[in-house]
N, C-alpha and C. Protein backbone atom coordinates (compact mmCIF):
# COMPACT_ATOMS: atom_id res chain seq x y z
N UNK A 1 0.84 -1.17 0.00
CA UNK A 1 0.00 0.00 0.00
C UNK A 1 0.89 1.24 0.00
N UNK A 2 0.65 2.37 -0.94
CA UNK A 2 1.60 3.61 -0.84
C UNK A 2 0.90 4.21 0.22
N UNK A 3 2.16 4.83 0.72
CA UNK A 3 2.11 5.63 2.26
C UNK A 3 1.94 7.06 1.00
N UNK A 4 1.18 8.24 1.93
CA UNK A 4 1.13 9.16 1.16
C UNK A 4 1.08 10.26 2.49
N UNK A 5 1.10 11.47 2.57
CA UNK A 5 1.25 12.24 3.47
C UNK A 5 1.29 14.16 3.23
N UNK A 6 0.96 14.74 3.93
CA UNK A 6 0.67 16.02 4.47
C UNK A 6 1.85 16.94 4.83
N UNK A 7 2.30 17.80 4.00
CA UNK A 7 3.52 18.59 4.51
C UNK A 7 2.44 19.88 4.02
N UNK A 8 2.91 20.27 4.95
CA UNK A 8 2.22 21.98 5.37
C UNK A 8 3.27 22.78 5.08
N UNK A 9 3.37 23.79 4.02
CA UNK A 9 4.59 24.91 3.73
C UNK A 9 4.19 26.32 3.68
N UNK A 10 5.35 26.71 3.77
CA UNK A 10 4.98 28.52 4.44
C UNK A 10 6.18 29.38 3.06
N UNK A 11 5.67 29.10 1.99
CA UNK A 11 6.32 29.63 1.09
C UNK A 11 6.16 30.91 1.12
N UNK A 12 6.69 31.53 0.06
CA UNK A 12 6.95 33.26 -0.05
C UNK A 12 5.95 33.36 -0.97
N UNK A 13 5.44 34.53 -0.69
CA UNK A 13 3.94 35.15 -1.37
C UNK A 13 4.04 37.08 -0.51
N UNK A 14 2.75 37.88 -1.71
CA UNK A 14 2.93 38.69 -1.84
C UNK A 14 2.66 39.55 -0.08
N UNK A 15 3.52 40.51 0.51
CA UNK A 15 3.35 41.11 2.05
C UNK A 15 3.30 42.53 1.49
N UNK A 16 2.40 42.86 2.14
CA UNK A 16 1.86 44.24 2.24
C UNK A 16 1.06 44.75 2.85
N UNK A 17 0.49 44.33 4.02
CA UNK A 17 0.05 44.89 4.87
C UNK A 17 -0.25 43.78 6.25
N UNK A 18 -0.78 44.43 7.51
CA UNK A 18 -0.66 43.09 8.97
C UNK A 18 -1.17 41.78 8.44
N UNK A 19 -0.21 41.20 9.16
CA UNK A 19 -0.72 39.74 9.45
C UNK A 19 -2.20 39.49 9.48
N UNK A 20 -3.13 38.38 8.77
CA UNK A 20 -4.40 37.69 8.85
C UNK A 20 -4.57 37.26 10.02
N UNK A 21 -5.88 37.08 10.68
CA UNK A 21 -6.22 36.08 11.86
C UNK A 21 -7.12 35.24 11.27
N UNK A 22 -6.96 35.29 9.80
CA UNK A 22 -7.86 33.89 9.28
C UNK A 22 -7.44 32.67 9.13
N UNK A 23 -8.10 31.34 9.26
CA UNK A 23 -8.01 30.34 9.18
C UNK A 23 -8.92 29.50 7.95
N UNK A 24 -8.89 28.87 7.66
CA UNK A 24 -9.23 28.13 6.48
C UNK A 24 -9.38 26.53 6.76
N UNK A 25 -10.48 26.18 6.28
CA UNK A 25 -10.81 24.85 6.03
C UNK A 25 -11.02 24.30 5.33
N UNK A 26 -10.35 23.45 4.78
CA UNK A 26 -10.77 22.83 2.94
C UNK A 26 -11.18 21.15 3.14
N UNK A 27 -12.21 21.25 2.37
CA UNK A 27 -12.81 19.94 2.26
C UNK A 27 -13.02 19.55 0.61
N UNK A 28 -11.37 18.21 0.53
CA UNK A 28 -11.06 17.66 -0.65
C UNK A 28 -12.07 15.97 -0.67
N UNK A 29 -12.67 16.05 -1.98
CA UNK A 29 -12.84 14.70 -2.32
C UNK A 29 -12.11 14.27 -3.10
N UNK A 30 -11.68 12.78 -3.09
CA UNK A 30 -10.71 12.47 -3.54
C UNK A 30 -12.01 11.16 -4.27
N UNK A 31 -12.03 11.12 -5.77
CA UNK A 31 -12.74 9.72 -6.15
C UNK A 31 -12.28 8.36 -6.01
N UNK A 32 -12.76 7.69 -5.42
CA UNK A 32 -12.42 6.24 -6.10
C UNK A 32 -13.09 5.68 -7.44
N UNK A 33 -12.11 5.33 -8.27
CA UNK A 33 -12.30 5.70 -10.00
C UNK A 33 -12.08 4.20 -9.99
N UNK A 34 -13.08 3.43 -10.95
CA UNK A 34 -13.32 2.13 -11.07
C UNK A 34 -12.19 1.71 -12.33
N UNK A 35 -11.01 1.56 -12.31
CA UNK A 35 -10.23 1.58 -13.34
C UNK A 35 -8.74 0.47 -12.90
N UNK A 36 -8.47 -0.25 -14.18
CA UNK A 36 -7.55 -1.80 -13.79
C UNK A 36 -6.77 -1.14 -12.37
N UNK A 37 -5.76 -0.30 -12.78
CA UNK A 37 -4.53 0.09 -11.86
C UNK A 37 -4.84 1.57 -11.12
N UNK A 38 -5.34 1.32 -10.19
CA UNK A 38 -5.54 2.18 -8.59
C UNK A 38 -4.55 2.83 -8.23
N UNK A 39 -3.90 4.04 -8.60
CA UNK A 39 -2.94 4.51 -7.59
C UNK A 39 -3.38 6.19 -6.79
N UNK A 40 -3.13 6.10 -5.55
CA UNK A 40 -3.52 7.69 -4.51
C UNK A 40 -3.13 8.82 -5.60
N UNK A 41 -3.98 9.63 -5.31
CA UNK A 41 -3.15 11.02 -6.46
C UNK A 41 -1.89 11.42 -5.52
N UNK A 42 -1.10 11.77 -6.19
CA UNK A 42 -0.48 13.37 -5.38
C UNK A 42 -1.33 14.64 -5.87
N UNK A 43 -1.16 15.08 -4.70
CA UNK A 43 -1.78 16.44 -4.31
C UNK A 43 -0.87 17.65 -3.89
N UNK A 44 -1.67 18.61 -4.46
CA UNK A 44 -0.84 19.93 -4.37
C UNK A 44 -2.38 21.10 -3.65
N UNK A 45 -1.77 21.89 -2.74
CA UNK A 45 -2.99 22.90 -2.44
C UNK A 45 -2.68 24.03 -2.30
N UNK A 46 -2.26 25.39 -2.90
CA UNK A 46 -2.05 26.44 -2.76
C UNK A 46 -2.80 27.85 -3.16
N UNK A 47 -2.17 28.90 -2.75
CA UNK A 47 -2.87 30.01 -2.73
C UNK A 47 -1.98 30.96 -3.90
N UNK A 48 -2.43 31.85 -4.70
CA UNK A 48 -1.85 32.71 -4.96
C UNK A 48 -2.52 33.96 -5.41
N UNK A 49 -2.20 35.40 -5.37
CA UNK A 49 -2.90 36.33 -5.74
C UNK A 49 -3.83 36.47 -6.86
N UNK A 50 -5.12 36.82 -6.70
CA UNK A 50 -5.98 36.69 -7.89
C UNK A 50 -5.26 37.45 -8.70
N UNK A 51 -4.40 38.59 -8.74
CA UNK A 51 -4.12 39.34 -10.18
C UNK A 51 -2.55 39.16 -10.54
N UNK A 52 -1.92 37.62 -10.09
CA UNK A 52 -0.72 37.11 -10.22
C UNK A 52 0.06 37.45 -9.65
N UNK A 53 1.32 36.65 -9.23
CA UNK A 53 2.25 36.53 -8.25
C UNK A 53 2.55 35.51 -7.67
N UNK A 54 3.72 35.68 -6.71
CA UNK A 54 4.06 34.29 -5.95
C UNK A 54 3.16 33.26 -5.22
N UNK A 55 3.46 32.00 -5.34
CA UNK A 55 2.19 31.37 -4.42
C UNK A 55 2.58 31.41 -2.83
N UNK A 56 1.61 30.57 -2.53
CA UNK A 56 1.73 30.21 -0.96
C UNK A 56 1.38 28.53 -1.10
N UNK A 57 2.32 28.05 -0.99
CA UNK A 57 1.97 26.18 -1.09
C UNK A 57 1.48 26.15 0.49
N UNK A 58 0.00 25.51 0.90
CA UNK A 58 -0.25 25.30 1.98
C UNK A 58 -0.11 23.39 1.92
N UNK A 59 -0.01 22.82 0.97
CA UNK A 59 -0.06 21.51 1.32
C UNK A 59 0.34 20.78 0.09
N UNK A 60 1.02 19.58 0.52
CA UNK A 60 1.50 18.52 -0.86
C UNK A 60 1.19 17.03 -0.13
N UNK A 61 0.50 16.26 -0.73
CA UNK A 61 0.89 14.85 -0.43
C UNK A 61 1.31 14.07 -1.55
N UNK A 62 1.99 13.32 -0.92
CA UNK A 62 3.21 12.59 -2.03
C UNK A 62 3.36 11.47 -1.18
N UNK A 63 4.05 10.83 -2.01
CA UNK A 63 4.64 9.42 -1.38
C UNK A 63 6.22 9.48 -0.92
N UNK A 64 6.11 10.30 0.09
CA UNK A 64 7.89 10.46 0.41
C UNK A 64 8.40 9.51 1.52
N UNK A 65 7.64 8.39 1.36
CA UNK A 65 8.40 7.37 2.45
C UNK A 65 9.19 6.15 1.04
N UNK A 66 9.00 6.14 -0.36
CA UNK A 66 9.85 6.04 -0.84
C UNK A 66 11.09 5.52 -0.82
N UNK A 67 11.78 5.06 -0.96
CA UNK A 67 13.46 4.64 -0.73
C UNK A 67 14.12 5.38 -1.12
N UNK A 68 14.79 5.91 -1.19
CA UNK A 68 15.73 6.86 -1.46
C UNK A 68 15.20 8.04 -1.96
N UNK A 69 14.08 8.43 -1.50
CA UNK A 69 13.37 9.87 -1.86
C UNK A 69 12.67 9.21 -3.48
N UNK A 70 12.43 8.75 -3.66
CA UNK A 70 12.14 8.37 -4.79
C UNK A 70 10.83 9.30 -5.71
N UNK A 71 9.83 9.13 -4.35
CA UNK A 71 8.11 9.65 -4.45
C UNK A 71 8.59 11.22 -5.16
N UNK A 72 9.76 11.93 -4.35
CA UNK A 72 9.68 13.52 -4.68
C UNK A 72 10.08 13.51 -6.07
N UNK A 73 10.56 12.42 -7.08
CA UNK A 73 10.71 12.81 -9.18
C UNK A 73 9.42 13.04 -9.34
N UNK A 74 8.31 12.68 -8.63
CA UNK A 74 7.19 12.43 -9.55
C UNK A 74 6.42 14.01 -8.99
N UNK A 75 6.72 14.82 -8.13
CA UNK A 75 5.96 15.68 -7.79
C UNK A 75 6.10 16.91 -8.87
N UNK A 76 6.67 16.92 -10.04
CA UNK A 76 6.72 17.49 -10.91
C UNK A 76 5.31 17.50 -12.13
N UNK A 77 5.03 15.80 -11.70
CA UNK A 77 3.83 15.29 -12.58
C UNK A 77 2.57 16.68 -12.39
N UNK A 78 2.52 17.14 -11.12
CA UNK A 78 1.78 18.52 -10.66
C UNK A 78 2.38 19.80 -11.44
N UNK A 79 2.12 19.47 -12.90
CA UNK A 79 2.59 20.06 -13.79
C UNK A 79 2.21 21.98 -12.73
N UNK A 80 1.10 22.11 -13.03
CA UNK A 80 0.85 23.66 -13.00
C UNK A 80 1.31 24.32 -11.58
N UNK A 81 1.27 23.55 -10.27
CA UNK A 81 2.22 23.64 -9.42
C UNK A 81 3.67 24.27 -9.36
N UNK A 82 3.54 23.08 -10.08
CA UNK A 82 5.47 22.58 -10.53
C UNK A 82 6.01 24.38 -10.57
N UNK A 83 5.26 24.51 -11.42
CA UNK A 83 5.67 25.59 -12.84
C UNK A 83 5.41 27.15 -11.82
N UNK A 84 4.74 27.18 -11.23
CA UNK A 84 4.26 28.43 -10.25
C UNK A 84 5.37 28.50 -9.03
N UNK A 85 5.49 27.05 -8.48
CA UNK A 85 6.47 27.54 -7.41
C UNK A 85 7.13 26.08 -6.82
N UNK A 86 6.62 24.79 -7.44
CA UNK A 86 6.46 23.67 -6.53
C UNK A 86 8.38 23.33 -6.76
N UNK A 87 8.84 23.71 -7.93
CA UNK A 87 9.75 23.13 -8.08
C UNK A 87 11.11 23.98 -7.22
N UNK A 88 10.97 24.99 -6.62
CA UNK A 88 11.48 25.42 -5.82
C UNK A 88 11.18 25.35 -4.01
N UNK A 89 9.64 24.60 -3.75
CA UNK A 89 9.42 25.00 -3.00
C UNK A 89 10.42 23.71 -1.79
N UNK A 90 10.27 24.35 -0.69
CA UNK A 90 10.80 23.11 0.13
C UNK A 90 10.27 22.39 1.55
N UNK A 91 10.26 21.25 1.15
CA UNK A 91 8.99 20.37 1.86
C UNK A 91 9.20 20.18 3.22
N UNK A 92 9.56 21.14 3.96
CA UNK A 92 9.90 21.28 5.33
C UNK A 92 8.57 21.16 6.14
N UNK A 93 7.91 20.97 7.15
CA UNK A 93 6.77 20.87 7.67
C UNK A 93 6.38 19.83 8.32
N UNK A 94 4.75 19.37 8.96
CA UNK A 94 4.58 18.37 9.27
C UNK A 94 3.86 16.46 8.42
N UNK A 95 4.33 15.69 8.79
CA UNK A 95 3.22 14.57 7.64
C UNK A 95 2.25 14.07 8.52
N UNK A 96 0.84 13.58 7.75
CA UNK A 96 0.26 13.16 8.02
C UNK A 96 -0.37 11.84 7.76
N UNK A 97 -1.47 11.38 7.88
CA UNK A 97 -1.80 10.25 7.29
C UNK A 97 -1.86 9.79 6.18
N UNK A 98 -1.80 8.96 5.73
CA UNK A 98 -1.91 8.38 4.14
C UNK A 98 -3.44 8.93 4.00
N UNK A 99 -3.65 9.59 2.50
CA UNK A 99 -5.24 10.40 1.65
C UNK A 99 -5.59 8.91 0.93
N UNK A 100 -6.43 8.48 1.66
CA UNK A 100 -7.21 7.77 0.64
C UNK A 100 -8.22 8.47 -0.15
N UNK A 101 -8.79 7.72 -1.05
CA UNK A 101 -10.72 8.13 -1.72
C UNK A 101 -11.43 8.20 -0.26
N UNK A 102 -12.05 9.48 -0.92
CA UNK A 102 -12.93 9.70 0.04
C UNK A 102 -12.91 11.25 0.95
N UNK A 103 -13.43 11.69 1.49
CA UNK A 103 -13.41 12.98 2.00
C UNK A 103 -12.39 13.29 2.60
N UNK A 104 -11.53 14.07 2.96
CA UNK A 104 -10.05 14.85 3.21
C UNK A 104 -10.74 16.26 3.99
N UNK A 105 -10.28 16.16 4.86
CA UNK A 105 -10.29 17.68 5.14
C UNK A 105 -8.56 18.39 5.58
N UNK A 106 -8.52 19.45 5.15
CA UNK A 106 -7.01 20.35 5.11
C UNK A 106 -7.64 21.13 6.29
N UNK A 107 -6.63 21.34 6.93
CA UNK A 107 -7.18 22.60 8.52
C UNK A 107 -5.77 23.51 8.58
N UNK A 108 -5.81 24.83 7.75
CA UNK A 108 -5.27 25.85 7.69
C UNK A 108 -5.54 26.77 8.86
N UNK A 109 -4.40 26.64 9.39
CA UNK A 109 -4.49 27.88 10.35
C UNK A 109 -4.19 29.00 10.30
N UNK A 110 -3.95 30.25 10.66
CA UNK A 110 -3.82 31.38 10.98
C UNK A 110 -2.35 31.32 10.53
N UNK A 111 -1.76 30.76 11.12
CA UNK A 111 -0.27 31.13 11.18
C UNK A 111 0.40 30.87 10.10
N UNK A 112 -0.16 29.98 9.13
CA UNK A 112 0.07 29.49 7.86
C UNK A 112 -0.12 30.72 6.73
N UNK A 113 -1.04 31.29 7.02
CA UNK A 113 -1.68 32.54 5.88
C UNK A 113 -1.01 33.90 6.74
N UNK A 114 0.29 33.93 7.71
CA UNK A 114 0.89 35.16 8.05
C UNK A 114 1.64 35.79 7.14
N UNK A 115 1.37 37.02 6.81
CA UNK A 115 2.18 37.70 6.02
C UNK A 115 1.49 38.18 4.85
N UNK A 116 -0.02 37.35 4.28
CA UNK A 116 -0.81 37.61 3.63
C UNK A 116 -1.40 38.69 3.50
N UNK A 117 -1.41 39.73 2.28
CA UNK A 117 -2.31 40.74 2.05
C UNK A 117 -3.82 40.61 2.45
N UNK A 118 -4.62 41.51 2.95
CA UNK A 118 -5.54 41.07 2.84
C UNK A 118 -6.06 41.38 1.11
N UNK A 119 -7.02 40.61 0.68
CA UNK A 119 -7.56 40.88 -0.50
C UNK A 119 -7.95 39.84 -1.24
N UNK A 120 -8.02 39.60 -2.91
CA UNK A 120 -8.66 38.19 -3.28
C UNK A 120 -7.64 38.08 -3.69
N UNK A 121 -7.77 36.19 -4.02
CA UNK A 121 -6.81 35.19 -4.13
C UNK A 121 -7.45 34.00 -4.69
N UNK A 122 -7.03 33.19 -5.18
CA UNK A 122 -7.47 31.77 -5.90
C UNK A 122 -6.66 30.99 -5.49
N UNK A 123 -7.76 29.71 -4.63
CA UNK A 123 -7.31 28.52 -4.42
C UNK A 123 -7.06 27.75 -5.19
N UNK A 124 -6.27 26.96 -5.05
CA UNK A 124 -5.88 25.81 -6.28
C UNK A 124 -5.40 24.55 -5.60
N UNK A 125 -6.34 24.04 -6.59
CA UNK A 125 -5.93 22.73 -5.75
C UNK A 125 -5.39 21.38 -7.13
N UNK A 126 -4.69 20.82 -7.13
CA UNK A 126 -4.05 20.20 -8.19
C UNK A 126 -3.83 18.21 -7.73
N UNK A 127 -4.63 17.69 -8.75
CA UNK A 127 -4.03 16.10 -8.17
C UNK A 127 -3.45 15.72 -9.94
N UNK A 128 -2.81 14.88 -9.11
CA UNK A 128 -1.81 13.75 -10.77
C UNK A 128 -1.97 12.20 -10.14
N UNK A 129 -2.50 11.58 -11.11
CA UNK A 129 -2.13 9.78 -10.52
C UNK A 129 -1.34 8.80 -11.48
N UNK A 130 -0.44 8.30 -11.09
CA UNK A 130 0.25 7.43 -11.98
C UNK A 130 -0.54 6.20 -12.53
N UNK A 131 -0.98 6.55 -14.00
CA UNK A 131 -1.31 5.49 -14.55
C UNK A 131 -2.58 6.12 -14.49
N UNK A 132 -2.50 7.40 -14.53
CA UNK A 132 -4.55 7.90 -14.87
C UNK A 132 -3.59 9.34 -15.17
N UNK A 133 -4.97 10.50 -14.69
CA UNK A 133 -5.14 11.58 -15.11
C UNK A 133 -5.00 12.73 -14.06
N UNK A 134 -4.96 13.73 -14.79
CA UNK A 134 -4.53 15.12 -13.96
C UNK A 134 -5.20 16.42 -14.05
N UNK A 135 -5.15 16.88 -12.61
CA UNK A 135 -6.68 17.64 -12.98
C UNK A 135 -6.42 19.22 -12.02
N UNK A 136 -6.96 20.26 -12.57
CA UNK A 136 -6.54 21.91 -11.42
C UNK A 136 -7.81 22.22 -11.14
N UNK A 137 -8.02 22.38 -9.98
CA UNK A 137 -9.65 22.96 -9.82
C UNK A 137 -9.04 24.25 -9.30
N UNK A 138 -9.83 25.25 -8.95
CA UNK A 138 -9.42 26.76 -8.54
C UNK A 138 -11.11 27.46 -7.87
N UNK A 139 -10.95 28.16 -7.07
CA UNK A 139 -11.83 28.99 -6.36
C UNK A 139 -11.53 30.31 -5.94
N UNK A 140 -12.52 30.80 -6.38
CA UNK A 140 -11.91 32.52 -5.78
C UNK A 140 -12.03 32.59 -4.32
N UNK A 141 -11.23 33.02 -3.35
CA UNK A 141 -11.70 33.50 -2.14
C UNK A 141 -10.77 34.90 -1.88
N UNK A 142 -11.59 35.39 -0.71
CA UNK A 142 -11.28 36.60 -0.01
C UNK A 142 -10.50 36.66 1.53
N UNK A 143 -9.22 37.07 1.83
CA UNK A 143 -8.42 36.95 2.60
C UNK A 143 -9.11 38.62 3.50
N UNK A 144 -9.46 38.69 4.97
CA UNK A 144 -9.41 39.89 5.54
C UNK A 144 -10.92 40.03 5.61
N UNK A 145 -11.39 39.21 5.56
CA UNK A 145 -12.79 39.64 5.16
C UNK A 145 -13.43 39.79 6.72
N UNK A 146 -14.47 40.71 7.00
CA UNK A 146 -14.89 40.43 8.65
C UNK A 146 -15.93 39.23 8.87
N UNK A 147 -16.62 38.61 7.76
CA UNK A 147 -17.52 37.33 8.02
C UNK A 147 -17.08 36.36 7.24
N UNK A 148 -17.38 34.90 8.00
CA UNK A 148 -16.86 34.08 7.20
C UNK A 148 -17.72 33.74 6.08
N UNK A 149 -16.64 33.04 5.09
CA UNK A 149 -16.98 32.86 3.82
C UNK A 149 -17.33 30.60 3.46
N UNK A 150 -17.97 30.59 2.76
CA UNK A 150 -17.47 29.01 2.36
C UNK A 150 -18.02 28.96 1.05
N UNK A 151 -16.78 28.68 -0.20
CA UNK A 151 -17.04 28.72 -1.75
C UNK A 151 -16.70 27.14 -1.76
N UNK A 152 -17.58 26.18 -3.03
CA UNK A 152 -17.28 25.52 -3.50
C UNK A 152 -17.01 25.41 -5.16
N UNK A 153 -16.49 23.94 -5.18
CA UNK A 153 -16.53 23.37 -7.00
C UNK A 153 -16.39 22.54 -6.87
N UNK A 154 -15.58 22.30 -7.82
CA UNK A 154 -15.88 20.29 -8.16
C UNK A 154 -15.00 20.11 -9.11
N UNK A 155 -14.53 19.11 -9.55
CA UNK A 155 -13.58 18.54 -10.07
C UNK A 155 -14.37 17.06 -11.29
N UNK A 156 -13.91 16.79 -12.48
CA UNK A 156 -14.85 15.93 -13.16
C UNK A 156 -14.13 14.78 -13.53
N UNK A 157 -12.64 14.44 -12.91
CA UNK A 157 -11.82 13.51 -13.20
C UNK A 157 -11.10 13.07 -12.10
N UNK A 158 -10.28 13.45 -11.88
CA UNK A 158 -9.28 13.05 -10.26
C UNK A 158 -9.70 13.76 -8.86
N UNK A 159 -10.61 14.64 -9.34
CA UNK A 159 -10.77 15.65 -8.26
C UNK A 159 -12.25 15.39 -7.83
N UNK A 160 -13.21 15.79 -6.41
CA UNK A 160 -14.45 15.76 -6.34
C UNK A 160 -14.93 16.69 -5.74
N UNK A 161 -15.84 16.70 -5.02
CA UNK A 161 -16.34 18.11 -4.41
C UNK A 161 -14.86 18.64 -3.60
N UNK A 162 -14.65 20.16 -3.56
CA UNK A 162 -13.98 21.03 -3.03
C UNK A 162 -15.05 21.54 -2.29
N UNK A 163 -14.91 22.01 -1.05
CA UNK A 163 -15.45 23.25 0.09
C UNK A 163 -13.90 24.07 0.44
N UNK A 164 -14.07 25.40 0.51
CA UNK A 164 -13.27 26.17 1.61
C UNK A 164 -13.92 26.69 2.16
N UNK A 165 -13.99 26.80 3.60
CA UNK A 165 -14.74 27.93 4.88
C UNK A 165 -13.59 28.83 5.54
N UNK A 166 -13.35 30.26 5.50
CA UNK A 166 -12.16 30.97 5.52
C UNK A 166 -13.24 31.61 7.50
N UNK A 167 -12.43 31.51 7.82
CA UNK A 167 -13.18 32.55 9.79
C UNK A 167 -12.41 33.39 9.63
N UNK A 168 -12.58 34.55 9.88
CA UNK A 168 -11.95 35.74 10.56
C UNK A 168 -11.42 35.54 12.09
């Protein structure tokens, strides 16, 4: 069974005004897809300014228990990631459980989104599976806001229902 796991990163993204006291909650479906060869996606979850700029990687799962780092060649497969910031970014943080199919929830805290402008931004959320398909879903949300917010979408291949709920 691939081990797969949760690194939380505090990449560089755009600062310009106080620190957020928002927190964020994302609720990923992950499908189970009726197809010969089954493998976990990797996952990518980040933030970056709605009118472009650096991201903020809040999360990657990968298979980094691997042998010799092996799982991290393939995190490139997160083509649009890759290309924004993934291939620089560095996977310092905490892991978590192996993502099966099935509902995921991400629990972004406060301290994760420090340094953040307030203003809008697009979530992105990105899966790749070896031996299937690859898929970017995206949501607008609002950083600073005084009430909370919760936007969804959906995904029509690797991806399934998305929720974010952002608290002040």
């Amino acid at each position: 069974m691939r081990k797969t796991s949760f690194i939380a990163m505090t990449g560089a993204a755009a600062v310009s005004s106080p620190a957020l006291a928002d927190s964020m909650a994302i609720d990923i479906t992950i499908p189970q897809l009726k197809v010969a060869e089954y493998h976990r996606p990797y996952v990518a979850v980040w933030l970056e300014p709605a009118s472009g700029g650096a991201i903020r990687t809040l999360a990657v799962w990968y298979d980094h228990d691997m042998r010799g780092g092996e799982g991290a060649k393939w995190l490139s497969d997160m083509r649009t990631w890759w290309r924004k910031g993934g291939r620089s970014a560095k996977l310092d943080g905490v892991t978590g459980a192996t993502k099966a199919p099935g509902p995921q929830k991400l629990t972004v805290p406060a301290s994760a989104l420090r340094g953040l402008a307030a203003g809008d931004y697009k979530l992105s959320i990105e899966a790749a599976r070896e031996v299937g398909g690859r898929e970017v879903v995206s949501v607008p949300v609002t950083l600073g806001s005084k009430s909370a917010t919760t936007k969804r979408t959906a995904g029509k291949s690797e991806l399934g229902a998305v929720a974010v709920s952002i608290k002040p």
